[in-house]
C-alpha atoms as a PDB file:
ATOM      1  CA  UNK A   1     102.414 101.701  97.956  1.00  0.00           C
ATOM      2  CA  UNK A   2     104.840 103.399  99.733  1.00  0.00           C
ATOM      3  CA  UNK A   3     105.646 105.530  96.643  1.00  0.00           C
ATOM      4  CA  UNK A   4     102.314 106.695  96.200  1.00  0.00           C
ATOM      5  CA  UNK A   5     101.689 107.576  99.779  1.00  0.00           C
ATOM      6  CA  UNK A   6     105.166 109.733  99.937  1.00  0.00           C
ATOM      7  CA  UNK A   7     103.957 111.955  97.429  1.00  0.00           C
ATOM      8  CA  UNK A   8     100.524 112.454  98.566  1.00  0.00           C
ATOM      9  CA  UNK A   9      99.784 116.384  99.243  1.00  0.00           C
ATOM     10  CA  UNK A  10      97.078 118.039 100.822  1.00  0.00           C
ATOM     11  CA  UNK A  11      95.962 121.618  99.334  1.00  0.00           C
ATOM     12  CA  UNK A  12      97.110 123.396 102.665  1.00  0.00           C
ATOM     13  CA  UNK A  13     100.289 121.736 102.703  1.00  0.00           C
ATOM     14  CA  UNK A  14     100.664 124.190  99.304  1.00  0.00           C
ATOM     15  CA  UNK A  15      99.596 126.762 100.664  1.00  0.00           C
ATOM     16  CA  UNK A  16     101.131 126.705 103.933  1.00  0.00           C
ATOM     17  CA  UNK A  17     104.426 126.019 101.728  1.00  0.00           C
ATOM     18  CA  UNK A  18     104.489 128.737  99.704  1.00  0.00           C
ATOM     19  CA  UNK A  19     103.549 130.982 102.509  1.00  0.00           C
ATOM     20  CA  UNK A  20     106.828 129.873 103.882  1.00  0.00           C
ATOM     21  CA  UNK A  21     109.015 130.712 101.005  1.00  0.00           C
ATOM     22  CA  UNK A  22     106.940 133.729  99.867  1.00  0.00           C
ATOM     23  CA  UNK A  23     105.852 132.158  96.640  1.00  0.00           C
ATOM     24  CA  UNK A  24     102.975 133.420  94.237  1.00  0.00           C
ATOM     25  CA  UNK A  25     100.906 130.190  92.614  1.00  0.00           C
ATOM     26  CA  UNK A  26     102.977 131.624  89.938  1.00  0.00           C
ATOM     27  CA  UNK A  27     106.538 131.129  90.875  1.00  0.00           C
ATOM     28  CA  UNK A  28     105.474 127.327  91.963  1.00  0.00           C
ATOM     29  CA  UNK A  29     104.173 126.905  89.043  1.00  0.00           C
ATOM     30  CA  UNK A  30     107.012 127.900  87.078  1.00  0.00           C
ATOM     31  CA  UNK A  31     109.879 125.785  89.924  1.00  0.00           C
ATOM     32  CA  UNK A  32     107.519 122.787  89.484  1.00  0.00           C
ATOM     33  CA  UNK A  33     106.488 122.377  85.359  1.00  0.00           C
ATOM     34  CA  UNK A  34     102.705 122.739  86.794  1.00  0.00           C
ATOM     35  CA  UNK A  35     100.014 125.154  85.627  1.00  0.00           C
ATOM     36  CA  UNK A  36      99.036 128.346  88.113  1.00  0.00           C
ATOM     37  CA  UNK A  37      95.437 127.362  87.601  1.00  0.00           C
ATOM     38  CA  UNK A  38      96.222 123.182  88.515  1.00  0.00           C
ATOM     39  CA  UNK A  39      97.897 124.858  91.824  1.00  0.00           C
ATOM     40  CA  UNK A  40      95.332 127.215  92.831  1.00  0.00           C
ATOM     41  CA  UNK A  41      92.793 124.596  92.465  1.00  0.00           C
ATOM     42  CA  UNK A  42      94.596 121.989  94.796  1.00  0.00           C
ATOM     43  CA  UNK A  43      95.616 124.764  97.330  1.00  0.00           C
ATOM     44  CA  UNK A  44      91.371 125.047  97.787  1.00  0.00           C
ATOM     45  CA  UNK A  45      90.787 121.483  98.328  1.00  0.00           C
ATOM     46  CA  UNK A  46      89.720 119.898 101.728  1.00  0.00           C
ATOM     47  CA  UNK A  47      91.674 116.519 102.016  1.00  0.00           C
ATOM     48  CA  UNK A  48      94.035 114.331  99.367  1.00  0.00           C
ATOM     49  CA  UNK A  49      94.036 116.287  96.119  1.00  0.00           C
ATOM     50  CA  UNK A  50      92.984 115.260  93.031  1.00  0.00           C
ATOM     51  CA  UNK A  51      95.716 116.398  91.426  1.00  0.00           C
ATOM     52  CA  UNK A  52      97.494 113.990  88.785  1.00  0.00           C
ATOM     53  CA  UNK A  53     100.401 111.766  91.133  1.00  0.00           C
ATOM     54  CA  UNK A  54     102.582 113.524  88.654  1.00  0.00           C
ATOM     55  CA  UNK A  55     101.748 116.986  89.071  1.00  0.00           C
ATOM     56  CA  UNK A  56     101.864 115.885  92.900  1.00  0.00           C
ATOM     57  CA  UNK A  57     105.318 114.907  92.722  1.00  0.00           C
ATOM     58  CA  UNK A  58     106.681 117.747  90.652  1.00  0.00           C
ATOM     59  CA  UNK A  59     104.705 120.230  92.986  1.00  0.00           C
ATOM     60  CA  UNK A  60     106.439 118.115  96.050  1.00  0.00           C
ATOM     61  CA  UNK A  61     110.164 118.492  94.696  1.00  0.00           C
ATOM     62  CA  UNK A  62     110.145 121.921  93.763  1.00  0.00           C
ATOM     63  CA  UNK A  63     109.161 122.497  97.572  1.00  0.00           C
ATOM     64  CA  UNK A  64     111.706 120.001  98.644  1.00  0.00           C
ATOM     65  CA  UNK A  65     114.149 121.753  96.433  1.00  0.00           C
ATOM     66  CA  UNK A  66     113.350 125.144  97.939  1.00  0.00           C
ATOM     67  CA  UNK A  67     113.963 123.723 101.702  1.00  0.00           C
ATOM     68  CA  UNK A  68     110.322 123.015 102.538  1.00  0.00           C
ATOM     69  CA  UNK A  69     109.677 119.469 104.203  1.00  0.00           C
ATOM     70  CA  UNK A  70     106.698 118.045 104.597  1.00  0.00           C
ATOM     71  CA  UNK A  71     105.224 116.635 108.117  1.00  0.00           C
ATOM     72  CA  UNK A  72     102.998 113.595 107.986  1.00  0.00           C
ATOM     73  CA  UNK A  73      99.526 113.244 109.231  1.00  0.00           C
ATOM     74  CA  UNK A  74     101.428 111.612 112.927  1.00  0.00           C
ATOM     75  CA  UNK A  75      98.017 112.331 114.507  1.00  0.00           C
ATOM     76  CA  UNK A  76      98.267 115.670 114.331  1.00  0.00           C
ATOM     77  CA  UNK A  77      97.866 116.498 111.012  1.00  0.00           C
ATOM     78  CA  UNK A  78      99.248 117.095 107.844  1.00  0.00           C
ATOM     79  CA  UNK A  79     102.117 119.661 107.899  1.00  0.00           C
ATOM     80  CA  UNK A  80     105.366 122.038 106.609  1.00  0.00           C
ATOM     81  CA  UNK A  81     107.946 123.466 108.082  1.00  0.00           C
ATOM     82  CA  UNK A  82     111.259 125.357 106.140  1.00  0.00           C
ATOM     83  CA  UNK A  83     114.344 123.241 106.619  1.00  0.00           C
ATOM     84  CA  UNK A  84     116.683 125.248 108.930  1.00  0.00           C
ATOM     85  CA  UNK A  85     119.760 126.884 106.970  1.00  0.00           C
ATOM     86  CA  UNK A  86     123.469 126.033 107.404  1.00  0.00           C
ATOM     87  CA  UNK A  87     125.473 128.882 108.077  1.00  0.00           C
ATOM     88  CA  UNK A  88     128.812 128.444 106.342  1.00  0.00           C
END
């Protein structure tokens, strides 16, 4: 259970998300393996998507990868924020 709730997005995490980095429904869909289309229909959803768990988690790590992370519901609702940058 646990698995399946981690992955769980909701359409304006997505958008919210790619806001963030800048993306087009395009350039997630070509970081994450998942159709344009599949994206711009979850990003218009109220609530859990209905997006395959798979297309969820793909969509999810190509986020993660590009420094997004993803706030729980806490009360507050769902959430993103960019991971803060090391400077080197």
């Amino acid at each position: 259970m646990g698995e399946t709730v981690k992955h769980l997005l909701f359409g304006s995490q997505i958008r919210a998300a790619r806001a963030l980095l800048r993306w087009s429904a395009v350039d997630l869909a070509n970081a994450s393996s998942v159709g344009a289309n599949t994206i711009r229909r979850a990003e218009v959803e109220d609530g859990i998507l209905s997006m395959t768990a798979a297309n969820q988690r793909a969509v999810r790590q190509a986020l993660e990868g590009a420094g997004i992370q993803f706030i729980d519901q806490n009360g507050g609702g769902p959430g993103v924020r960019l991971r803060k940058r090391c400077m080197d």
